[in-house]
C-alpha atoms as a PDB file:
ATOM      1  CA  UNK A   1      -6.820  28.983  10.073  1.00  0.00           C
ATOM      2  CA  UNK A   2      -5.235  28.042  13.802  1.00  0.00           C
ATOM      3  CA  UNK A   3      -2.951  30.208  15.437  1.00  0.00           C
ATOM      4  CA  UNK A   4      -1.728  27.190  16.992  1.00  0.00           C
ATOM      5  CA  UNK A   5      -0.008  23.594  16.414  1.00  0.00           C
ATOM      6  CA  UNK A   6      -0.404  20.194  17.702  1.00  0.00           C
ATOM      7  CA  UNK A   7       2.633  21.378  20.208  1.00  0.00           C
ATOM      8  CA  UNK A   8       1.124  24.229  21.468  1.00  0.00           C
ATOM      9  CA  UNK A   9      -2.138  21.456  22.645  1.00  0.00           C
ATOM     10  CA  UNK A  10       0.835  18.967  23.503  1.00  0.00           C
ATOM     11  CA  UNK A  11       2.402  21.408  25.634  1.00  0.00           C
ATOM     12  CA  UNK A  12      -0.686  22.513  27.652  1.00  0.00           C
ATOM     13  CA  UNK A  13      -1.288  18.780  28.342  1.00  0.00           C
ATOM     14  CA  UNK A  14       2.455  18.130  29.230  1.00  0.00           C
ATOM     15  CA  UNK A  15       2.427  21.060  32.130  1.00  0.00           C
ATOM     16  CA  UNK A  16      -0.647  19.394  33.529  1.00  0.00           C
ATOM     17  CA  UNK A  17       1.275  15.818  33.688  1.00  0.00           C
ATOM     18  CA  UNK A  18       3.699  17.921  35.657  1.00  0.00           C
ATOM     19  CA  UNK A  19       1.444  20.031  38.168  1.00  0.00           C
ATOM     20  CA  UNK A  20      -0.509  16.975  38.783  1.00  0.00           C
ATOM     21  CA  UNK A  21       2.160  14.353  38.932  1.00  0.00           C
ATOM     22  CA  UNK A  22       0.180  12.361  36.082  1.00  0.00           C
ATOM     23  CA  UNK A  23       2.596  10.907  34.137  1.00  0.00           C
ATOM     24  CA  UNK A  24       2.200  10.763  30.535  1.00  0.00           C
ATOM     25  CA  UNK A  25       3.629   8.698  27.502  1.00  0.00           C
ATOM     26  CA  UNK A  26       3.654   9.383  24.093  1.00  0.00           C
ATOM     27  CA  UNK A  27       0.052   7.339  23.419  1.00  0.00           C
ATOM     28  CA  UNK A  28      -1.549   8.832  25.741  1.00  0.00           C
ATOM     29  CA  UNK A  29      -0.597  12.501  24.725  1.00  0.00           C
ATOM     30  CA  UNK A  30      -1.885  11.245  21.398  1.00  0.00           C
ATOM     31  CA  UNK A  31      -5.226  10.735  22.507  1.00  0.00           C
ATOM     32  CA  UNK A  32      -5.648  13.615  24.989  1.00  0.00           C
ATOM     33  CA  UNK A  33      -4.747  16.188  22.017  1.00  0.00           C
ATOM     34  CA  UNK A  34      -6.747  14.342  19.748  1.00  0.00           C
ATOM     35  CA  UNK A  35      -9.744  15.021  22.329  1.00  0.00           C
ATOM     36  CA  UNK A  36      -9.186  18.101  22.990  1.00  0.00           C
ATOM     37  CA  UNK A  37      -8.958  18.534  19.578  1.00  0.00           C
ATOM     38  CA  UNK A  38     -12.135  17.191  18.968  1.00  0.00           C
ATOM     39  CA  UNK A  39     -14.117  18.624  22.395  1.00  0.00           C
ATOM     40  CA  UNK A  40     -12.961  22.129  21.313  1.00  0.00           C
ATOM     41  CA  UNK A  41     -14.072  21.704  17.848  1.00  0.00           C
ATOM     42  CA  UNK A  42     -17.486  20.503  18.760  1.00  0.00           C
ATOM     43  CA  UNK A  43     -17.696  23.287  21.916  1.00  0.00           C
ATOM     44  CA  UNK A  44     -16.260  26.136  20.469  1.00  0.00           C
ATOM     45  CA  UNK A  45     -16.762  25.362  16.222  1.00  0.00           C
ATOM     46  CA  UNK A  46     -12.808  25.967  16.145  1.00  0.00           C
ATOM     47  CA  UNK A  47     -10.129  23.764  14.765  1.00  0.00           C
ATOM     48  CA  UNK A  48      -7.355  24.103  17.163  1.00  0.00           C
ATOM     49  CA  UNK A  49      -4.635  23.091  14.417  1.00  0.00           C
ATOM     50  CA  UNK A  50      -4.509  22.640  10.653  1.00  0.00           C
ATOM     51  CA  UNK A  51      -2.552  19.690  10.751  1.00  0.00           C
ATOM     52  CA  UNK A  52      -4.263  16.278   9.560  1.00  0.00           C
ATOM     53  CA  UNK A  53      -5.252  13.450  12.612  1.00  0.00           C
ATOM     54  CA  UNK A  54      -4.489  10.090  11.005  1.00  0.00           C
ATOM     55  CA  UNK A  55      -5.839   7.156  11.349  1.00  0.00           C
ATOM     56  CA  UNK A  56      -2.737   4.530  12.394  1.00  0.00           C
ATOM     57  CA  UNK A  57      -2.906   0.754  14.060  1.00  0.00           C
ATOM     58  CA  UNK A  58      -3.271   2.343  17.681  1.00  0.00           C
ATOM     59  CA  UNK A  59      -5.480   5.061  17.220  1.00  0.00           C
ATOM     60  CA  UNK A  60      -5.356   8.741  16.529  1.00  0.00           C
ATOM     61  CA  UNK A  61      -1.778  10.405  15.297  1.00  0.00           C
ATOM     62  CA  UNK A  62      -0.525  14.229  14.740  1.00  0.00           C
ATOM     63  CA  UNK A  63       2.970  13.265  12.718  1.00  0.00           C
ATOM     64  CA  UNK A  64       4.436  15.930  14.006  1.00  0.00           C
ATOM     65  CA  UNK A  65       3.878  14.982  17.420  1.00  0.00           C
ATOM     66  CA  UNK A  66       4.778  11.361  16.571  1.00  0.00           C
ATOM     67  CA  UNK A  67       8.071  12.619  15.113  1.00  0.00           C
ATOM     68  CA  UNK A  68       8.506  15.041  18.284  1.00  0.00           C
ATOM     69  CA  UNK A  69       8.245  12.260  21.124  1.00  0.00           C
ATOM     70  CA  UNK A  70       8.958   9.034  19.348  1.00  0.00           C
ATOM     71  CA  UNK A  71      12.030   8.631  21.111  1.00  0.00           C
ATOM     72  CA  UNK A  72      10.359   8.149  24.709  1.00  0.00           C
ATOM     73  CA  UNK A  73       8.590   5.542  23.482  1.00  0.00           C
ATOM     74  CA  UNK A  74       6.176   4.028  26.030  1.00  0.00           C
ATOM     75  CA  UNK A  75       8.311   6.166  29.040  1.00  0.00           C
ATOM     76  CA  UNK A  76       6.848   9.188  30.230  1.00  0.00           C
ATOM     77  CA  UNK A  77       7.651  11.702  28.503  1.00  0.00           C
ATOM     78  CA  UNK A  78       9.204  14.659  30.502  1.00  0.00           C
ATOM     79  CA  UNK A  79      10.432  17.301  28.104  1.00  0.00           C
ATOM     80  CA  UNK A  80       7.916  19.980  26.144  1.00  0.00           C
ATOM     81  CA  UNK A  81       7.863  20.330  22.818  1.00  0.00           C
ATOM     82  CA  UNK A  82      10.222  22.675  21.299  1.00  0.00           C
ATOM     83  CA  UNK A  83      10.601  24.724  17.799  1.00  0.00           C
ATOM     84  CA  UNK A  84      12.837  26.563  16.192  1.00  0.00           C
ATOM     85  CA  UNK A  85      12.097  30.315  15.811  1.00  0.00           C
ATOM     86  CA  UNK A  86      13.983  31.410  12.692  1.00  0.00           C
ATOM     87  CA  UNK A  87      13.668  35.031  13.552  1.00  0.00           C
ATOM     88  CA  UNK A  88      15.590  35.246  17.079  1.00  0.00           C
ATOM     89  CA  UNK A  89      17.758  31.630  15.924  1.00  0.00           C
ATOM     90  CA  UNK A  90      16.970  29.758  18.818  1.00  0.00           C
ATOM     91  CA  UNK A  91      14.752  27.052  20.184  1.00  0.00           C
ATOM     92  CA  UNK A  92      11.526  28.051  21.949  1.00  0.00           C
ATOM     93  CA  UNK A  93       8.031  26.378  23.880  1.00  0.00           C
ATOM     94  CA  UNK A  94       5.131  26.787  22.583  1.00  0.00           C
ATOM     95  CA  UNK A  95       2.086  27.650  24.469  1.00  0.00           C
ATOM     96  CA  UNK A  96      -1.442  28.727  24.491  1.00  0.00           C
ATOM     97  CA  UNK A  97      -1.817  31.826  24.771  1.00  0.00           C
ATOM     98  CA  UNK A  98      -2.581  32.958  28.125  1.00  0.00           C
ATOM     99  CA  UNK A  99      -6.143  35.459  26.388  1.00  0.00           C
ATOM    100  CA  UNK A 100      -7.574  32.021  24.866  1.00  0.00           C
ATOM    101  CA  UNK A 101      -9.484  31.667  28.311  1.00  0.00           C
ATOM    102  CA  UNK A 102     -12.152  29.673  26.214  1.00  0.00           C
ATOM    103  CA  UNK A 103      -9.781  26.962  24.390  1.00  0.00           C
ATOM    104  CA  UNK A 104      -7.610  27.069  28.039  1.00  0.00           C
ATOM    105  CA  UNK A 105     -10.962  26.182  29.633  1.00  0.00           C
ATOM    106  CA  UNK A 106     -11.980  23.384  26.939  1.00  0.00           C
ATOM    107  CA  UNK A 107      -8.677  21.908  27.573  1.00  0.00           C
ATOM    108  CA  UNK A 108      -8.677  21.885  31.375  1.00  0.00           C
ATOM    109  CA  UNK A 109     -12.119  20.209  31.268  1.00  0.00           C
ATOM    110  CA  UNK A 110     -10.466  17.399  28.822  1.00  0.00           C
ATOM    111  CA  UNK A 111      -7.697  16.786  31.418  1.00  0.00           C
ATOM    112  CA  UNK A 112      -9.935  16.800  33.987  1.00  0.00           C
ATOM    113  CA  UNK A 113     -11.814  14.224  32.456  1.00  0.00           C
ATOM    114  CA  UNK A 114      -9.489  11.822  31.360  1.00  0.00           C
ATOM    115  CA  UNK A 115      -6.251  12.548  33.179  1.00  0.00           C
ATOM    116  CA  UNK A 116      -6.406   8.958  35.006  1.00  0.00           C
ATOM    117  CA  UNK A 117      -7.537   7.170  32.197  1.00  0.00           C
ATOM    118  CA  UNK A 118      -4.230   4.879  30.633  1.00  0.00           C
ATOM    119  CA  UNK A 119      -2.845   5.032  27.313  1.00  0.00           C
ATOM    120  CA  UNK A 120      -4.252   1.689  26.624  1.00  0.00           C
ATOM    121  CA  UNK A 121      -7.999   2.942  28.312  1.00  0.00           C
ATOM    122  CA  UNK A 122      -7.769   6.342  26.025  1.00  0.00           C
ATOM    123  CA  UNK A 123      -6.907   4.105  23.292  1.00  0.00           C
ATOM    124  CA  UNK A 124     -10.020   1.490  23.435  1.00  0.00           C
ATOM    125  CA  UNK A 125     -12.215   4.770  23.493  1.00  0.00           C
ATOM    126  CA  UNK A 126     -10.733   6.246  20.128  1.00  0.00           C
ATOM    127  CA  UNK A 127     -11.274   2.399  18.655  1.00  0.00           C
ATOM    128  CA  UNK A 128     -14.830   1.840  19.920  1.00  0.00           C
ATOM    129  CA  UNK A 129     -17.298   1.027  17.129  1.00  0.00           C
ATOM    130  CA  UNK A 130     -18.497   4.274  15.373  1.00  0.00           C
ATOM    131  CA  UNK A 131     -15.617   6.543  16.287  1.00  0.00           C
ATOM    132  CA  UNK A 132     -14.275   8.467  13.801  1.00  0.00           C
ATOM    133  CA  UNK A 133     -10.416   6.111  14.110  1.00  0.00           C
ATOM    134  CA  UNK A 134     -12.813   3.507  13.549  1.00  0.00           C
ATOM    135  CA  UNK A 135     -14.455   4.707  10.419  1.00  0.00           C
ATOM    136  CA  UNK A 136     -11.607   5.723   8.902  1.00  0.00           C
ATOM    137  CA  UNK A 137      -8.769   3.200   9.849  1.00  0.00           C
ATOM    138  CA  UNK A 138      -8.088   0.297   7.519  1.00  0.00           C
ATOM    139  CA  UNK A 139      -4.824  -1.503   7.829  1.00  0.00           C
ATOM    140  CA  UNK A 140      -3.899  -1.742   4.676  1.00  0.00           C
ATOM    141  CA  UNK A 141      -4.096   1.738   3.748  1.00  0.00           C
ATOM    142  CA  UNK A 142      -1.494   4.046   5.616  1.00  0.00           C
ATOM    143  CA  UNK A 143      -1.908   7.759   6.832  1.00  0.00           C
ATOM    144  CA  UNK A 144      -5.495   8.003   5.980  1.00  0.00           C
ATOM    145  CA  UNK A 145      -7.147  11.189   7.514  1.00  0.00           C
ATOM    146  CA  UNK A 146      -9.512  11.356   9.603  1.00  0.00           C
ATOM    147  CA  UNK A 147     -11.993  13.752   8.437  1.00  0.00           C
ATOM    148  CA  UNK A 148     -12.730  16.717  10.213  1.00  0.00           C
ATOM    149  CA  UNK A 149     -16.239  16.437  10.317  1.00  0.00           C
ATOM    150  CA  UNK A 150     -16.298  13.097  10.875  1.00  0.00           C
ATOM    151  CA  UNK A 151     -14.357  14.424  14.043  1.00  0.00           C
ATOM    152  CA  UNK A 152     -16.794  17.447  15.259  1.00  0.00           C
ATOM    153  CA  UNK A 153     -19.851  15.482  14.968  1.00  0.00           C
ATOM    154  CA  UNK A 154     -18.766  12.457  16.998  1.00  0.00           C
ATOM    155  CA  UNK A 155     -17.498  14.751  19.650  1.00  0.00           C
ATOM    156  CA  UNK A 156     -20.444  16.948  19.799  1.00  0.00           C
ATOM    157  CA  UNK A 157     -22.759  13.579  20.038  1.00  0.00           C
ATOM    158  CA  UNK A 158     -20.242  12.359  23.183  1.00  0.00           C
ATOM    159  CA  UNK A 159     -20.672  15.737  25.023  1.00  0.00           C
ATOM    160  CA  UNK A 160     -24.703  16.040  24.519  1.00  0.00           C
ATOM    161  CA  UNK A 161     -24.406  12.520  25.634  1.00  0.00           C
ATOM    162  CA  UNK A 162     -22.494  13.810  28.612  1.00  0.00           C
ATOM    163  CA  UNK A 163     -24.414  16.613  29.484  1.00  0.00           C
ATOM    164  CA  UNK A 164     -27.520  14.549  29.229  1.00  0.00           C
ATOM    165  CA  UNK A 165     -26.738  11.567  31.672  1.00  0.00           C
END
């Protein structure tokens, strides 16, 4: 079980945008917390959320992220996520916690990586032949799952591939 939600990994990305002056929409947040998702599951053998990745027309999708920045649609999007915490009644940010030095680390080498890619670039990777979107999308069939596994194994093949070049 993950201490954290797709918010928490959409916030961490969303401060980077800002520090960096890298703007980013609501498809290409997708992706980058869909690879983080997937490089810290295949460095570190942790999921960093419970919720389900889905396969839709244009790639990888968190619903709850979907339903969070919908609104910008393809315009950067410039607010964080927010929640409601019912014990003090009142809207909060999440964040990583600043002790998860190894997940913080994972997810600075992801932006690193891929922080100039597009939305459009970030989403021809997740649709290249093999991927798990790939595997699992079929347009007929909506909100399949990708499966986790499915997920860990493709990005620990990507990173040996990486480390190997």
């Amino acid at each position: 079980m993950s201490n954290y939600r797709a918010s928490h990994i959409a916030n961490f990305f969303l401060d980077k945008s800002k520090q960096d002056s890298i703007p980013v929409t609501q498809m290409k947040l997708m992706k980058l917390v869909y690879i983080g998702y997937g490089w810290v599951y295949a460095v570190l053998d942790k999921k960093l959320f419970d919720e389900p990745i889905l396969a839709w027309q244009h790639g990888p999708v968190i619903r709850s992220l979907y339903d969070e920045f919908k609104h910008f649609g393809s315009r950067e999007i410039n607010k964080p996520a927010v929640e409601f915490d019912f014990d003090n009644a009142e809207l909060t940010t999440p964040k990583i916690s600043d002790d998860d030095s190894q997940i913080q680390l994972v997810l600075e080498k992801v932006w690193d990586v891929y922080k100039r890619f597009s939305a459009s670039s970030l989403r021809q990777k997740t649709h290249e032949a093999g991927t798990p979107w790939s595997t699992t999308y079929d347009s007929g069939v909506p909100d399949l799952i990708i499966d986790n596994d499915k997920i860990r194994n493709h990005f620990t093949r990507k990173i040996t591939e990486y480390l190997n070049a």
